[in-house]
N, C-alpha and C. Protein backbone atom coordinates (compact mmCIF):
# COMPACT_ATOMS: atom_id res chain seq x y z
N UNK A 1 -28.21 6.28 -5.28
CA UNK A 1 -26.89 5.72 -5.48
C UNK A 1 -26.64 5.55 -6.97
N UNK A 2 -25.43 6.05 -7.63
CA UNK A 2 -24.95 5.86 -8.84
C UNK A 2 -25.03 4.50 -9.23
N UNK A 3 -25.25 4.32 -10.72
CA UNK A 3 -24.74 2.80 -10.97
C UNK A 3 -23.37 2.26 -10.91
N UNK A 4 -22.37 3.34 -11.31
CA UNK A 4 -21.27 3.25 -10.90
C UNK A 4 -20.56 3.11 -9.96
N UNK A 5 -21.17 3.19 -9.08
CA UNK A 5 -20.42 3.64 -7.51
C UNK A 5 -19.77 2.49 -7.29
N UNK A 6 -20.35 1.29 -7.49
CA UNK A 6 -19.12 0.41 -6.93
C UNK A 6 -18.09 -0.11 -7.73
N UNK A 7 -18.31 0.27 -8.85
CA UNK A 7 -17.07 0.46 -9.85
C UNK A 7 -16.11 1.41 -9.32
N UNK A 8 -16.63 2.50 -8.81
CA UNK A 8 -15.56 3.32 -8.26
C UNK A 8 -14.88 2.81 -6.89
N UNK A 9 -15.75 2.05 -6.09
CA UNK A 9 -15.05 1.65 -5.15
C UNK A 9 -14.09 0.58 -5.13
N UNK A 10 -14.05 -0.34 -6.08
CA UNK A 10 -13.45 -1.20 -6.78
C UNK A 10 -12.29 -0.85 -7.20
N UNK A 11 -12.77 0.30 -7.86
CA UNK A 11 -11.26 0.62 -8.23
C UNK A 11 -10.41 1.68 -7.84
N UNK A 12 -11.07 2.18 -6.63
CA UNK A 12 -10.16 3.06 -5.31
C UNK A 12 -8.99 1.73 -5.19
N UNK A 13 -9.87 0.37 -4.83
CA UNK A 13 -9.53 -0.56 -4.17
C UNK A 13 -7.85 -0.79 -5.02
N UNK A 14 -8.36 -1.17 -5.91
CA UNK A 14 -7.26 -0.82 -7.00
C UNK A 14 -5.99 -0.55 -7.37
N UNK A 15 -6.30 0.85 -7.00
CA UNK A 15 -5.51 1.73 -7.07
C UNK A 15 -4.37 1.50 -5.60
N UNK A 16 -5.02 1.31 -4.46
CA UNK A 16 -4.24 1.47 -3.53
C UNK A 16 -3.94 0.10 -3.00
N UNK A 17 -3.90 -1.38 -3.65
CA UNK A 17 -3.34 -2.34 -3.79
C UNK A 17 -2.31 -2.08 -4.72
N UNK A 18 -2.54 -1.29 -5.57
CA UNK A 18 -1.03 -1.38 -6.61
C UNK A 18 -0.05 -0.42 -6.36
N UNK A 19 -0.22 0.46 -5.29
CA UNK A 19 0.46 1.22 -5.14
C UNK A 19 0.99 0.38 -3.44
N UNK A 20 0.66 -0.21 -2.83
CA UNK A 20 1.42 -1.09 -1.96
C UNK A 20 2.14 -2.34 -2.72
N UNK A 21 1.56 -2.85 -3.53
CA UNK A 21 2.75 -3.36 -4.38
C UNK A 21 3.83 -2.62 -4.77
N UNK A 22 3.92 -1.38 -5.16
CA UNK A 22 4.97 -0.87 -5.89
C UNK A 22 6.09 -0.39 -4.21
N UNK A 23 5.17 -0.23 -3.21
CA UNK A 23 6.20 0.06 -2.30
C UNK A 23 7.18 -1.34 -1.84
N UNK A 24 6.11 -2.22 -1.66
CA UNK A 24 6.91 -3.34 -1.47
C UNK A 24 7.64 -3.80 -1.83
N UNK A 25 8.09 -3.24 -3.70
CA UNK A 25 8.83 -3.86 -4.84
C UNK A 25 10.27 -2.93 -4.07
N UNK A 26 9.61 -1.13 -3.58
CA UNK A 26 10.64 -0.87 -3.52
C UNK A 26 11.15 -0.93 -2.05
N UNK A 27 10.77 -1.71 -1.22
CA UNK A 27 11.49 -2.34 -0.47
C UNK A 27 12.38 -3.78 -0.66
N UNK A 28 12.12 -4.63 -1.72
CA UNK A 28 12.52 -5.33 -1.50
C UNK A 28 13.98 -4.90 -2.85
N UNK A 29 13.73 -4.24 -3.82
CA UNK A 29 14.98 -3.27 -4.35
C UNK A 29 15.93 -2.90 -3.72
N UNK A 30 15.66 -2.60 -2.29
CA UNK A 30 16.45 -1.25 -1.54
C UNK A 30 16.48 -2.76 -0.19
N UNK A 31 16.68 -3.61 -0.33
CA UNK A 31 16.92 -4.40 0.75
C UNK A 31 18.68 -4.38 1.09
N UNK A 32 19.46 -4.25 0.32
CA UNK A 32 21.28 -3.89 0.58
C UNK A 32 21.30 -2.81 0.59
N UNK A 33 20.66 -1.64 0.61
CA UNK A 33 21.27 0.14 0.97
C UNK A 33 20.99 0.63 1.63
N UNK A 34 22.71 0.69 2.01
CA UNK A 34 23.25 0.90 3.22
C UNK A 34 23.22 2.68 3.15
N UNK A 35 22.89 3.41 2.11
CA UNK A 35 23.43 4.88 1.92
C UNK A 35 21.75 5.29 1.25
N UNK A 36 20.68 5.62 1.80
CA UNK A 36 19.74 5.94 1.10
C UNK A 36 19.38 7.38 1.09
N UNK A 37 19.96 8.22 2.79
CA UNK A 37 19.55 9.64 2.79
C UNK A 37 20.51 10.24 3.95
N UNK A 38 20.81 11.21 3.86
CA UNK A 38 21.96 11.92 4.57
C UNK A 38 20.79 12.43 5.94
N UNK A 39 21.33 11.91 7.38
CA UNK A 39 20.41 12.80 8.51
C UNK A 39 21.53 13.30 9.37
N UNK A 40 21.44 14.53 9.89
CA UNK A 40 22.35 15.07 11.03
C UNK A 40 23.74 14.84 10.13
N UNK A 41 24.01 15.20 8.76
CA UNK A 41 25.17 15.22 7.78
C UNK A 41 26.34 13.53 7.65
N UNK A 42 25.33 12.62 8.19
CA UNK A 42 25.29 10.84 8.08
C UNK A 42 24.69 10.60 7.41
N UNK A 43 25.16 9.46 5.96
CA UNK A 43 24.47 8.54 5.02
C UNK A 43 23.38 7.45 6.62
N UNK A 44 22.40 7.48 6.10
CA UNK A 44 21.59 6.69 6.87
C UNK A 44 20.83 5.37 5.99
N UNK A 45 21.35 4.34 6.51
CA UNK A 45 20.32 3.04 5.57
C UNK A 45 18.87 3.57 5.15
N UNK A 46 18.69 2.81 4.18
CA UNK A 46 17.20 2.32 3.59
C UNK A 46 16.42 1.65 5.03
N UNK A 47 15.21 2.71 5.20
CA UNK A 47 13.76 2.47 5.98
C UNK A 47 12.98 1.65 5.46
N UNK A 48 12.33 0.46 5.41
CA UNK A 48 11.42 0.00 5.38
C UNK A 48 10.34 0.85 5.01
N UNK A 49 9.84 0.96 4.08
CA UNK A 49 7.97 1.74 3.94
C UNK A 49 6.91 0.81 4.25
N UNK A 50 5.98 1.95 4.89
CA UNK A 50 5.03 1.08 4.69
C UNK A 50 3.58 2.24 4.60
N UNK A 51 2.71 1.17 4.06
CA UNK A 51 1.59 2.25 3.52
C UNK A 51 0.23 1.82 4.68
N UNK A 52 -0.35 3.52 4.91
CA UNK A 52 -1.38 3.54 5.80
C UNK A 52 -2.81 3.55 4.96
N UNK A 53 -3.67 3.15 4.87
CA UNK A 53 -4.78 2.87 4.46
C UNK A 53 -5.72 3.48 4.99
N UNK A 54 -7.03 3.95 4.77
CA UNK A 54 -8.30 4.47 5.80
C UNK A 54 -9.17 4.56 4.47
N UNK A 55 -10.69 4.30 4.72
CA UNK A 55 -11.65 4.93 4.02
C UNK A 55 -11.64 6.13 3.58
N UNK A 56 -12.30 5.88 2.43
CA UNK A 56 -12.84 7.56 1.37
C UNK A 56 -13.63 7.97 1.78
N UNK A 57 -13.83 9.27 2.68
CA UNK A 57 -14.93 9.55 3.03
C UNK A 57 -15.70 10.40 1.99
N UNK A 58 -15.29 10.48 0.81
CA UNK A 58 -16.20 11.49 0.03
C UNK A 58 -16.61 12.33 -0.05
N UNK A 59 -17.86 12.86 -0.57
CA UNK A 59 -18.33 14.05 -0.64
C UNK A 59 -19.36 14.56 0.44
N UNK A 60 -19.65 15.72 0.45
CA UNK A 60 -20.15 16.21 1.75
C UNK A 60 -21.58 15.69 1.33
N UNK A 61 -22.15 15.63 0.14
CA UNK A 61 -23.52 14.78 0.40
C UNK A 61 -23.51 13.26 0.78
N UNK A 62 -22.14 12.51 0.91
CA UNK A 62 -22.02 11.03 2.09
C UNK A 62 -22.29 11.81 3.45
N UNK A 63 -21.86 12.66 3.89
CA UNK A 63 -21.75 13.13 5.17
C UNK A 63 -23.14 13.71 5.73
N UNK A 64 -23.97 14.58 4.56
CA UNK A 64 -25.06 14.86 5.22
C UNK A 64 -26.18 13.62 5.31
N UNK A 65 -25.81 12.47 3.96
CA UNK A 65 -27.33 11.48 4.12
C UNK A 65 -26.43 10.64 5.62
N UNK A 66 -25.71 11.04 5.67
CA UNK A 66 -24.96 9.49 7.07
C UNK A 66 -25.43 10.58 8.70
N UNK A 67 -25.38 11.63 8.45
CA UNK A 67 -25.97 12.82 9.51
C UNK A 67 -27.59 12.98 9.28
N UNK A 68 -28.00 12.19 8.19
CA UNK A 68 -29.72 12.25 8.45
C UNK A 68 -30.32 10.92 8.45
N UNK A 69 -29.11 9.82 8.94
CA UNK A 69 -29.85 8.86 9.20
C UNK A 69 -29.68 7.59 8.20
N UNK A 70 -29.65 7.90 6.51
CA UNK A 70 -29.58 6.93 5.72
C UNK A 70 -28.26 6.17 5.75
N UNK A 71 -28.23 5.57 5.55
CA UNK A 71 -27.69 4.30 5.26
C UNK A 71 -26.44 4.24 3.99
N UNK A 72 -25.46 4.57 4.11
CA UNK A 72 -24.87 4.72 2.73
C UNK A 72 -23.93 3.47 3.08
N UNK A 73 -23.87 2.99 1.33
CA UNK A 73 -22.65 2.35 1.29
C UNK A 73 -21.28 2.87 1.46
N UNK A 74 -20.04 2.48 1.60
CA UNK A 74 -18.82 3.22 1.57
C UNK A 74 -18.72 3.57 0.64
N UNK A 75 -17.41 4.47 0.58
CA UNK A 75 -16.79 5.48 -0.94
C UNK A 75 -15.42 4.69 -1.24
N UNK A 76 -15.19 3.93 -0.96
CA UNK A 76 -13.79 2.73 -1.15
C UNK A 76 -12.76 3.08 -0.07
N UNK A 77 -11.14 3.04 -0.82
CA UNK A 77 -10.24 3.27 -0.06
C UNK A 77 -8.98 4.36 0.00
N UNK A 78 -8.76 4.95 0.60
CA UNK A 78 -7.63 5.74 -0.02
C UNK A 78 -6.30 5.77 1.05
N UNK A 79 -5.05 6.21 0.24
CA UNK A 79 -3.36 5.91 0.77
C UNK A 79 -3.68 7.26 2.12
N UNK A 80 -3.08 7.31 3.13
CA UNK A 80 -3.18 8.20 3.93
C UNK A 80 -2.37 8.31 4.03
N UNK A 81 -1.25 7.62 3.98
CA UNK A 81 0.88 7.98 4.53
C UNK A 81 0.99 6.98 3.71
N UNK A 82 2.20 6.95 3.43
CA UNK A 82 3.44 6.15 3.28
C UNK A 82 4.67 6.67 4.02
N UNK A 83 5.44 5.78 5.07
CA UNK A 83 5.93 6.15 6.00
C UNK A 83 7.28 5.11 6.26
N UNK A 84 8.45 5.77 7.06
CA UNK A 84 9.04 5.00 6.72
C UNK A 84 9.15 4.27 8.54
N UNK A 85 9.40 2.73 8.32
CA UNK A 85 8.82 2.13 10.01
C UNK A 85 9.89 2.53 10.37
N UNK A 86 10.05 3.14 11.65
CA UNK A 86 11.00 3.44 12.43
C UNK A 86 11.16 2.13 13.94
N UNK A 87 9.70 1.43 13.94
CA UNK A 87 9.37 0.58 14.80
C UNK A 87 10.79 -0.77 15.16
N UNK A 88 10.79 -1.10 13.68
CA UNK A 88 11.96 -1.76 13.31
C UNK A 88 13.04 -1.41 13.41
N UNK A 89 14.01 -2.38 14.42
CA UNK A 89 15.03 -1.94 14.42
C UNK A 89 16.36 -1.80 13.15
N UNK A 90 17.52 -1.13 12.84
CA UNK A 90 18.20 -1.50 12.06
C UNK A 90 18.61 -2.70 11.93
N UNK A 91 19.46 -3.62 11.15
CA UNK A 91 20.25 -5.01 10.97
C UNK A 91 21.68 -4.66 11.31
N UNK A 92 22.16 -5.02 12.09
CA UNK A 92 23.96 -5.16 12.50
C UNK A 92 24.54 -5.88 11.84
N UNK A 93 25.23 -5.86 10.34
CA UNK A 93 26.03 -7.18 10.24
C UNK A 93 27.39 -6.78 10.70
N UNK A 94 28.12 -7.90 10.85
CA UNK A 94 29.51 -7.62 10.79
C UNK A 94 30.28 -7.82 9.26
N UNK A 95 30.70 -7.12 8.77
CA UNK A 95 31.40 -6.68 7.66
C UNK A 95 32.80 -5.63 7.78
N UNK A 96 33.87 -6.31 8.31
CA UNK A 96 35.30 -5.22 8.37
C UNK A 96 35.43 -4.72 6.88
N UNK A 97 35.13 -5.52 5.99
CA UNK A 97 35.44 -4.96 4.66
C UNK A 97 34.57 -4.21 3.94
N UNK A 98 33.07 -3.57 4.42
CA UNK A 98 32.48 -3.10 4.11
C UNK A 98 32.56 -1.94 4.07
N UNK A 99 32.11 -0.52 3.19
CA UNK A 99 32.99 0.84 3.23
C UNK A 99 32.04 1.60 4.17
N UNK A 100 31.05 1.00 4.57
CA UNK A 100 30.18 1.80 5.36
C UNK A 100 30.19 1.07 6.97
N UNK A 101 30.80 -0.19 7.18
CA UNK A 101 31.86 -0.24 8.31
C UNK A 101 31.75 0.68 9.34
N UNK A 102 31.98 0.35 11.07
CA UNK A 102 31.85 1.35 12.13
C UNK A 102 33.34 0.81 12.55
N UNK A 103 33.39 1.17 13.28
CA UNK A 103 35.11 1.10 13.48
C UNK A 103 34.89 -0.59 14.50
N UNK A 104 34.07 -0.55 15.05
CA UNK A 104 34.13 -2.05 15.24
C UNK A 104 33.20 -2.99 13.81
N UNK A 105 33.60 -3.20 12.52
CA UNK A 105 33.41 -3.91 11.93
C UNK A 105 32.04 -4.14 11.76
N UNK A 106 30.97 -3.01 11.91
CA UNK A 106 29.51 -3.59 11.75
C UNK A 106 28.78 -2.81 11.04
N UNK A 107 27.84 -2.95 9.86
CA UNK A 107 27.05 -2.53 9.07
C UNK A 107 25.83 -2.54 9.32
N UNK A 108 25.35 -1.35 9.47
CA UNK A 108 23.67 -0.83 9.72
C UNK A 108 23.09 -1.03 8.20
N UNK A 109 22.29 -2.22 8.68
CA UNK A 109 21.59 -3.09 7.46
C UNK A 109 20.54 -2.38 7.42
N UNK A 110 19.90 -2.28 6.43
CA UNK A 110 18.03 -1.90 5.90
C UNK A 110 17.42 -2.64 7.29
N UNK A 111 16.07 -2.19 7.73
CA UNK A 111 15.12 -2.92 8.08
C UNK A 111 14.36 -4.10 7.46
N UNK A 112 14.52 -4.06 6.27
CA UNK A 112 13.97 -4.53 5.29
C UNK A 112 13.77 -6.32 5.69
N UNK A 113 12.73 -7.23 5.64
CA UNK A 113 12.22 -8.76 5.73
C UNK A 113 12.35 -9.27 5.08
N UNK A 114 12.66 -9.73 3.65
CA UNK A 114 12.63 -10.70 2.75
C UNK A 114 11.01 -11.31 2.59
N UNK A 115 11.00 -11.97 3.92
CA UNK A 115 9.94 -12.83 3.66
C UNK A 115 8.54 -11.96 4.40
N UNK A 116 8.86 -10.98 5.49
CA UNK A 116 7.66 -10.40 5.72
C UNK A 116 7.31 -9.50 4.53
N UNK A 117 8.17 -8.93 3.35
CA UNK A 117 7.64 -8.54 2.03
C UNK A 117 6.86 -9.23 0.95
N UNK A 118 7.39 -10.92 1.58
CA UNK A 118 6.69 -11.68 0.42
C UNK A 118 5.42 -11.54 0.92
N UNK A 119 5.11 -12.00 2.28
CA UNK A 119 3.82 -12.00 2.67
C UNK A 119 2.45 -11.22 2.94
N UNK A 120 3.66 -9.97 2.35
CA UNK A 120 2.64 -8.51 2.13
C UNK A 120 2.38 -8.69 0.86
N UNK A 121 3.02 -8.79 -0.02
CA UNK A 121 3.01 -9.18 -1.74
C UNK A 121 1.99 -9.87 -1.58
N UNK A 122 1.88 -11.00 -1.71
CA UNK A 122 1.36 -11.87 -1.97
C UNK A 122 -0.16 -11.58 -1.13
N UNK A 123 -0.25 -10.83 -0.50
CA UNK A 123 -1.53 -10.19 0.14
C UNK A 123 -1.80 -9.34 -0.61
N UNK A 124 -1.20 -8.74 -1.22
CA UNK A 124 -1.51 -6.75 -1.67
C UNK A 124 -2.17 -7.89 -3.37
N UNK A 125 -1.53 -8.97 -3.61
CA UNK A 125 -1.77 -9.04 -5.15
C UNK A 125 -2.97 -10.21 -4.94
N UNK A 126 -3.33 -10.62 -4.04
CA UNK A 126 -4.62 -11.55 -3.80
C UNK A 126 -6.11 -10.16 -3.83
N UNK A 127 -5.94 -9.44 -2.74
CA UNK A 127 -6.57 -8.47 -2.54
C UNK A 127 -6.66 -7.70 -3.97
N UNK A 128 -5.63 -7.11 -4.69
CA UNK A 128 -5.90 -7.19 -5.99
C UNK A 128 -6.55 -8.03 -7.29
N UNK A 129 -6.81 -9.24 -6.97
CA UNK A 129 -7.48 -10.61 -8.17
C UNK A 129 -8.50 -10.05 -7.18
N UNK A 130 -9.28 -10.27 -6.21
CA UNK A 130 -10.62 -10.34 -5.57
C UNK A 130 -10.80 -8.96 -6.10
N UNK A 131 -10.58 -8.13 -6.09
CA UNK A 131 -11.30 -7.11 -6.92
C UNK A 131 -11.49 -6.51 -8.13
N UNK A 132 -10.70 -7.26 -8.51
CA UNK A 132 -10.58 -7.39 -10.37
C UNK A 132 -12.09 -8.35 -11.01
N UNK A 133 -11.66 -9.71 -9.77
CA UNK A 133 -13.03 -10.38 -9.72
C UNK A 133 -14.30 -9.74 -9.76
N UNK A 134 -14.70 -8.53 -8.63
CA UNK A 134 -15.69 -8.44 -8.06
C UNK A 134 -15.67 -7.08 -9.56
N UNK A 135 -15.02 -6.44 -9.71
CA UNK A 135 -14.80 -5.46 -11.09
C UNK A 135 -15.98 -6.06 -12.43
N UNK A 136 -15.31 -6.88 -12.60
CA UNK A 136 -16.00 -7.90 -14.15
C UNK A 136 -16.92 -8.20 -13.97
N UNK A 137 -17.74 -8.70 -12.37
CA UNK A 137 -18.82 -9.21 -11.93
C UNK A 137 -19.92 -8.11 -12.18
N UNK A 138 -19.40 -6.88 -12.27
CA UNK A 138 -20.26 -6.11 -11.57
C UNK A 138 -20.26 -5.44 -13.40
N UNK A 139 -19.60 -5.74 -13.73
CA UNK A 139 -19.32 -5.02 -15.41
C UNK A 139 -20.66 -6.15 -16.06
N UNK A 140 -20.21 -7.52 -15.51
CA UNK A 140 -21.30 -8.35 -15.93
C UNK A 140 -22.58 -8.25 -16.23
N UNK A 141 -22.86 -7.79 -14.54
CA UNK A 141 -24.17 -7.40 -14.23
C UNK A 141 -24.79 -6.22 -14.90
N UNK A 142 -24.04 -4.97 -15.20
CA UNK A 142 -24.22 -4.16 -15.62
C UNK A 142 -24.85 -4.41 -17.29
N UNK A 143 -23.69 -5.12 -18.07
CA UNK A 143 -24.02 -5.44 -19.21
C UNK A 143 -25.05 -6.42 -19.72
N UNK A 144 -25.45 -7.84 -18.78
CA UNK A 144 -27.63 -8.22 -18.59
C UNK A 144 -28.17 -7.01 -18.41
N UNK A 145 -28.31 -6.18 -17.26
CA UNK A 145 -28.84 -5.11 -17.21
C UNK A 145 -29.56 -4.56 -18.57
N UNK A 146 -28.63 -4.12 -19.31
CA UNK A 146 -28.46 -2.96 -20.57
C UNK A 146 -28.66 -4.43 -21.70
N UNK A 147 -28.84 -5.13 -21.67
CA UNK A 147 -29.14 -6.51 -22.38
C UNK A 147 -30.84 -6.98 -22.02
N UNK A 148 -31.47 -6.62 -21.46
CA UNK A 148 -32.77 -6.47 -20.47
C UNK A 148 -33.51 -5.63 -21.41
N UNK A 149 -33.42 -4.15 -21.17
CA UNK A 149 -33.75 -3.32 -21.65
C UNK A 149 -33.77 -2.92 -23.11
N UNK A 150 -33.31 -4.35 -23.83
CA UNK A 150 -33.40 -4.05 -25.47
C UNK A 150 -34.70 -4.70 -25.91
């Protein structure tokens, strides 16, 4: 096992906490648009994103020591989709004065939560400090290490 390796997994980790932050930012940006992409020749609201996650499976020498038995640590994490939830239904407001208006007075709102974004935030950027934490710890260790050996 590298000395690095869990530096690298750390900062897979990283990487794909800050990139669910940035979706979340741009959901909560795109929470009023009503006009985000033309389908079947219709402006269609802003989808909700959301990001799929799965292990790094790495390189084919993880695959042969895990097929002969040893024991490996993981290879971190990586984005698999970003997708837009279809699960969620649209928002109906009523708005007669709105230009995107249905002839009975109602606006196909974003999917978009307010507060189920905060609570992804505020997850995606915790999960981010714990590995920033475990980052420095391990930079720590590294640097007694190489402090040892003088």
């Amino acid at each position: 096992m590298s000395i690095f390796k869990s530096m690298n997994i750390t900062s897979s980790a990283l990487t794909t906490q800050r990139l669910r932050m940035d979706v979340i930012s741009s959901n909560i940006a795109n929470i009023d648009t009503t006009r985000a992409k033309v389908v079947d020749g219709e402006w269609e609201p802003y989808r909700r994103k959301t990001v799929t996650l799965s292990a790094n499976e790495g390189r084919f020498s993880n695959f042969l020591n895990k097929a002969m038995g040893k024991n490996e640590v993981g290879n971190g994490v990586k984005v698999t989709s970003i997708n837009d939830d279809t699960e969620t239904p649209l928002k109906l407001v009523y708005d007669p004065t709105h230009p995107d208006a249905n002839e009975d007075g109602y606006v196909e709102m974003p999917n978009v939560d307010l507060l189920r974004e905060m609570v992804d935030l505020i997850s995606a950027t915790r999960s981010y400090e714990a590995n920033i934490t475990v980052f420095n710890a391990n930079k720590a260790m590294l640097t007694k290490a190489l402090e040892i050996g003088k």
